[in-house]
N, C-alpha and C. Protein backbone atom coordinates (compact mmCIF):
# COMPACT_ATOMS: atom_id res chain seq x y z
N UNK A 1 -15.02 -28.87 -0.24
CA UNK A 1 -14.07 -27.89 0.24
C UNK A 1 -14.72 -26.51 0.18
N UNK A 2 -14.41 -25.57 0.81
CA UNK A 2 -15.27 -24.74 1.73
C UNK A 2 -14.06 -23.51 0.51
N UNK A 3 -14.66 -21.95 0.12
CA UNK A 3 -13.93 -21.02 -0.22
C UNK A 3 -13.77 -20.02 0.78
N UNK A 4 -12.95 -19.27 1.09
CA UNK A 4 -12.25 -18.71 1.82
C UNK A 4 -13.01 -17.33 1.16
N UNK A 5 -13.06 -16.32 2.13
CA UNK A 5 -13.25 -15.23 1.59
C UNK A 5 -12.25 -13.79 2.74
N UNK A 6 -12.01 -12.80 2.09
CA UNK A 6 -11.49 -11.66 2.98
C UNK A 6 -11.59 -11.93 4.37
N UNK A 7 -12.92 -12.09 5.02
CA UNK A 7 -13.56 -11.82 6.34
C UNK A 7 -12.60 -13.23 6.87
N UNK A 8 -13.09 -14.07 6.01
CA UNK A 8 -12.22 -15.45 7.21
C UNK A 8 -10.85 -15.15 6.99
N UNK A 9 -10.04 -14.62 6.28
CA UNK A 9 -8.68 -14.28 6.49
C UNK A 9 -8.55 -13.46 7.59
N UNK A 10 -9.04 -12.45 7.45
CA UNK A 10 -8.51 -11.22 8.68
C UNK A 10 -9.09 -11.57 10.12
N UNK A 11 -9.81 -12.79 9.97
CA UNK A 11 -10.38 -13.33 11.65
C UNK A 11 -8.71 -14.19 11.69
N UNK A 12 -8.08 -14.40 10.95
CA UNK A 12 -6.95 -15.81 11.44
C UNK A 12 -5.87 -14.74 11.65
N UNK A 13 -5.29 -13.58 10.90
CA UNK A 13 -4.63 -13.00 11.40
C UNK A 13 -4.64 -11.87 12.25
N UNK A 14 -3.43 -11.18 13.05
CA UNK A 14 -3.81 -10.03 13.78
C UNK A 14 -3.60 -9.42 13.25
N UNK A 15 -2.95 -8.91 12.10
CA UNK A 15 -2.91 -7.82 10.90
C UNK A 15 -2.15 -8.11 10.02
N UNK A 16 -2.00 -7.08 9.08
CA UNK A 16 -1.38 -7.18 8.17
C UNK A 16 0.00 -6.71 7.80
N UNK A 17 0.76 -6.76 7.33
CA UNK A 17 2.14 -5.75 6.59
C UNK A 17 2.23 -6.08 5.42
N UNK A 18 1.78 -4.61 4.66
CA UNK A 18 1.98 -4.82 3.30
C UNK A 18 3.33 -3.57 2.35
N UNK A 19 3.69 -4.39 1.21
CA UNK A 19 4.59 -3.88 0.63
C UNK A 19 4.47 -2.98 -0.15
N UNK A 20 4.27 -1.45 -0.83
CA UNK A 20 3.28 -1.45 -1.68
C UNK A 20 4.14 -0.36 -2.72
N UNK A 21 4.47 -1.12 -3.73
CA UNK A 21 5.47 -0.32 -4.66
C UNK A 21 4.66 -0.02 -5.98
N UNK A 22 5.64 1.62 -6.16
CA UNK A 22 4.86 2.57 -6.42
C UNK A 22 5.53 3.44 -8.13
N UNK A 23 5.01 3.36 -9.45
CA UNK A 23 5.23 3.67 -9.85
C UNK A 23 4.92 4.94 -10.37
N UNK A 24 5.59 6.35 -10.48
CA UNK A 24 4.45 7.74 -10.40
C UNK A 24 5.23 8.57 -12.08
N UNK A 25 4.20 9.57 -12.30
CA UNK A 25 4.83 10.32 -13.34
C UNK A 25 6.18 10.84 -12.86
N UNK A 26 7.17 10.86 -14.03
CA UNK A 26 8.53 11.68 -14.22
C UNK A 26 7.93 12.95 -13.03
N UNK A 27 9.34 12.91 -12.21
CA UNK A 27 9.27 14.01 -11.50
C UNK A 27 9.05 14.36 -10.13
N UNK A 28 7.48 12.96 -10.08
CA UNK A 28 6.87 13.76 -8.73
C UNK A 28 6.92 12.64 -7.65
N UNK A 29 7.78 11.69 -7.72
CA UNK A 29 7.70 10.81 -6.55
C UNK A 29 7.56 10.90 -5.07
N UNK A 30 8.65 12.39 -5.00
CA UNK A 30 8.46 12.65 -3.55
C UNK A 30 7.66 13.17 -3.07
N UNK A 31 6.96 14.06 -4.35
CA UNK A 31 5.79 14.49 -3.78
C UNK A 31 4.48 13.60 -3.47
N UNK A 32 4.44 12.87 -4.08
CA UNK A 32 3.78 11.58 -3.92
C UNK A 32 4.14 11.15 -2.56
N UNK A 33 5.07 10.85 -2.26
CA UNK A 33 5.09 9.89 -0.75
C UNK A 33 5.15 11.17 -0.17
N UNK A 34 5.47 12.41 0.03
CA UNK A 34 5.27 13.10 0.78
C UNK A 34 3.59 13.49 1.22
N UNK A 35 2.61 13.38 0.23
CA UNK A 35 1.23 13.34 0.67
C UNK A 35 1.16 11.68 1.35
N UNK A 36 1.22 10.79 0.56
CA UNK A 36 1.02 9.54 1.36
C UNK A 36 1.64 9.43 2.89
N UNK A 37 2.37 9.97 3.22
CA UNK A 37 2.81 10.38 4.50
C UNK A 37 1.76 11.13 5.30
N UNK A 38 1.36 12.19 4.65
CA UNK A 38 0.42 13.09 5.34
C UNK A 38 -1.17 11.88 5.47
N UNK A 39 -1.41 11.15 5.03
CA UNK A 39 -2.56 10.48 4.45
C UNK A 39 -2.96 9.42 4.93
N UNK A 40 -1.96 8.47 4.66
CA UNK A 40 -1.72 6.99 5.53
C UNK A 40 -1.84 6.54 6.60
N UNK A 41 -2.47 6.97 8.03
CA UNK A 41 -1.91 6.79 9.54
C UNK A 41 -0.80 5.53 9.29
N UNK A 42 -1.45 4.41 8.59
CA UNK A 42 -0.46 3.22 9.13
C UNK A 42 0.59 2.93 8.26
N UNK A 43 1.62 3.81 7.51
CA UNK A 43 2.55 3.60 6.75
C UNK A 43 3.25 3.63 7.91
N UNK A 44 4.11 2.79 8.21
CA UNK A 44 5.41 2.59 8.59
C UNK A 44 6.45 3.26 8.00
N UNK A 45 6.82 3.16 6.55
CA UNK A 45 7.85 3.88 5.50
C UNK A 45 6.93 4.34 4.66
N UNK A 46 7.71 5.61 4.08
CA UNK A 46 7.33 5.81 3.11
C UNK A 46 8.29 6.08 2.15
N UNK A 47 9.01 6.12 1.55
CA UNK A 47 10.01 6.61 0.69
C UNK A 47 10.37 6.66 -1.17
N UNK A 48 11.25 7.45 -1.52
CA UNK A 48 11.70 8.06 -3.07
C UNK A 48 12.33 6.44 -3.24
N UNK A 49 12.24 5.49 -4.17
CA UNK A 49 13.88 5.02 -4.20
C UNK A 49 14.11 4.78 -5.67
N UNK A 50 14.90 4.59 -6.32
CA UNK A 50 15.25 4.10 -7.65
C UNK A 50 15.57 2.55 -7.93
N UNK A 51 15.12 2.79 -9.20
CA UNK A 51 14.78 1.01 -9.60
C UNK A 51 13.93 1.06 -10.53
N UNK A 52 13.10 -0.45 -10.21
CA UNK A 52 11.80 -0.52 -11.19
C UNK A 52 10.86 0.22 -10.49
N UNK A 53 10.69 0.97 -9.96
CA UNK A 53 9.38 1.58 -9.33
C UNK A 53 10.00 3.32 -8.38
N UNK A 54 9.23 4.17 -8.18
CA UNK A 54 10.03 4.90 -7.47
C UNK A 54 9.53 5.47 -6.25
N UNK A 55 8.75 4.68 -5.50
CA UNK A 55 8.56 5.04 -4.60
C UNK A 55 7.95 3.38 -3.57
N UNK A 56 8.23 3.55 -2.70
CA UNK A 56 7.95 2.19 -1.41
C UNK A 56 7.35 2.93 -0.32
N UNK A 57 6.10 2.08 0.00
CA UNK A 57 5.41 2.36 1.09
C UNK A 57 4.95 1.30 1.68
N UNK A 58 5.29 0.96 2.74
CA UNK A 58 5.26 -0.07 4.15
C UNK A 58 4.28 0.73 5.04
N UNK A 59 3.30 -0.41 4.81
CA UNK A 59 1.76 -0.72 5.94
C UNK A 59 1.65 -1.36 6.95
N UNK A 60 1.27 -1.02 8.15
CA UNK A 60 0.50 -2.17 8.90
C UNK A 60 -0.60 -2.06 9.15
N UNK A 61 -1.43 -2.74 8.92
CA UNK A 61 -2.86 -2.53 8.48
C UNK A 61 -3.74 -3.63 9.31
N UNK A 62 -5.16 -3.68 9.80
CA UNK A 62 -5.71 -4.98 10.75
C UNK A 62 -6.41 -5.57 9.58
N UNK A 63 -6.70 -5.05 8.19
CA UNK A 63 -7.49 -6.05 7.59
C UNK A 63 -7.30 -5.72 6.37
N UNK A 64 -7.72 -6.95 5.52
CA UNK A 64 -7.38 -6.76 3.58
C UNK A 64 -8.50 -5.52 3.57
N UNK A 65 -9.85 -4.96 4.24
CA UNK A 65 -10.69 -3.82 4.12
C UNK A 65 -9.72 -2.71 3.80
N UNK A 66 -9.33 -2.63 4.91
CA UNK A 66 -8.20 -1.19 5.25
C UNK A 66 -7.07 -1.12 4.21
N UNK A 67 -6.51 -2.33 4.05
CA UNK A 67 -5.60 -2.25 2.78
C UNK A 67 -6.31 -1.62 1.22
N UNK A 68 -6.58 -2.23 1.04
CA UNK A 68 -8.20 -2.40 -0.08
C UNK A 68 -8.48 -0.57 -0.01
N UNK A 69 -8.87 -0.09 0.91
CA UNK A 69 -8.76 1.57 1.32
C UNK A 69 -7.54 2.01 0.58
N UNK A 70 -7.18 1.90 1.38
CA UNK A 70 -5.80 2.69 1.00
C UNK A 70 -4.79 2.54 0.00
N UNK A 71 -4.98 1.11 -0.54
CA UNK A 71 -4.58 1.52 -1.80
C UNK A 71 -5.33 1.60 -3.18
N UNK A 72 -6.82 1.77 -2.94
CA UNK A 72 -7.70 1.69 -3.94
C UNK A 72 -8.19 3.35 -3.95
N UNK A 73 -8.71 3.79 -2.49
CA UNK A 73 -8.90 4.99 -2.47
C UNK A 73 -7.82 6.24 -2.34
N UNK A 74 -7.14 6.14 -1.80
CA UNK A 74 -5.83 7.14 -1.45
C UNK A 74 -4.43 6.76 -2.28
N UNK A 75 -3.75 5.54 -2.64
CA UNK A 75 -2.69 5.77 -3.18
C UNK A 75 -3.27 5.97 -5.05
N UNK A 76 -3.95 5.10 -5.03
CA UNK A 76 -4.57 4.59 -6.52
C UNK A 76 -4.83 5.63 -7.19
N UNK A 77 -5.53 6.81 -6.26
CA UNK A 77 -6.43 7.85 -7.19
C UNK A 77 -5.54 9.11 -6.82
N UNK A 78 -4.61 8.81 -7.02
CA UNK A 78 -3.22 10.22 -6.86
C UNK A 78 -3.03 10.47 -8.41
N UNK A 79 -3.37 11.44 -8.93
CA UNK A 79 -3.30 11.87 -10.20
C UNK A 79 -1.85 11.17 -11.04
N UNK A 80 -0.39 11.88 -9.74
CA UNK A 80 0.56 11.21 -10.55
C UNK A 80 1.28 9.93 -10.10
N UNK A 81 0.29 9.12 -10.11
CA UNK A 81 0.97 7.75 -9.32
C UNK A 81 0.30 6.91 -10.81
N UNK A 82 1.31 6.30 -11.79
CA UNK A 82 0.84 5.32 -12.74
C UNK A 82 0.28 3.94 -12.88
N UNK A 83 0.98 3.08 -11.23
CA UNK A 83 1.17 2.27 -11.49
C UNK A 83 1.65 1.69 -9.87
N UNK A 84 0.74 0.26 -8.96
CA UNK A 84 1.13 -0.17 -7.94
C UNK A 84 0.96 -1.30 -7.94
N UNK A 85 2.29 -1.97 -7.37
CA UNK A 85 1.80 -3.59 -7.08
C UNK A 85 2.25 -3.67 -5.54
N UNK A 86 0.95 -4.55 -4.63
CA UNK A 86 1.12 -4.86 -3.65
C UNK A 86 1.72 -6.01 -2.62
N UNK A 87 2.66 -6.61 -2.57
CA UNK A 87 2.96 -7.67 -1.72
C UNK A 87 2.64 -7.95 -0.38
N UNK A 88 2.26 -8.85 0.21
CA UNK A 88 1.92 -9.08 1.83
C UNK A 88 3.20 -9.80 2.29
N UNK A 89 3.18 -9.88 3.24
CA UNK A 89 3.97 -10.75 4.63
C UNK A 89 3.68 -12.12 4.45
N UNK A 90 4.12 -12.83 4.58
CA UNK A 90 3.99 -14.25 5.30
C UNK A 90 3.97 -14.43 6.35
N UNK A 91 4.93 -13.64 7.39
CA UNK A 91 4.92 -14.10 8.74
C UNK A 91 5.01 -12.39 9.39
């Protein structure tokens, strides 16, 4: 049996939509999605919300690369962002 890597995933699909919730220091959430807005081309949403996390940002993205970007280089390394977990699509 053969392992799968990134590259053979993003050849089977035409992109991606990812979920990507956002936990940030007391205070600055909106300011947070308000740069990720400025930042992101492919956020779909970006928004404040309350819960376990306080902020949601919806991607459509053509490859786990570009994801991998953007939330490793741009959401990740936001001074007041603590904390992200990412979900994908199924369909």
């Amino acid at each position: 049996m053969s392992r799968f890597n990134l590259e053979d995933i993003d050849r089977c699909l035409p992109g991606l939509r990812a979920y990507i919730f956002i936990r940030t220091k007391p205070g600055t959430s909106e300011n947070v999605v308000k740069r990720i807005r400025e930042s992101v081309s492919e956020s779909i949403l970006a928004d404040s919300i309350y819960g376990r996390f306080d902020a949601i940002v919806v991607v459509d993205v053509p490859s786990f690369e570009r994801l991998n970007e953007i939330v490793y280089k741009v959401i990740a390394s936001d001074p007041d962002i603590v904390h992200t977990e990412t979900s994908l699509t199924l369909s």
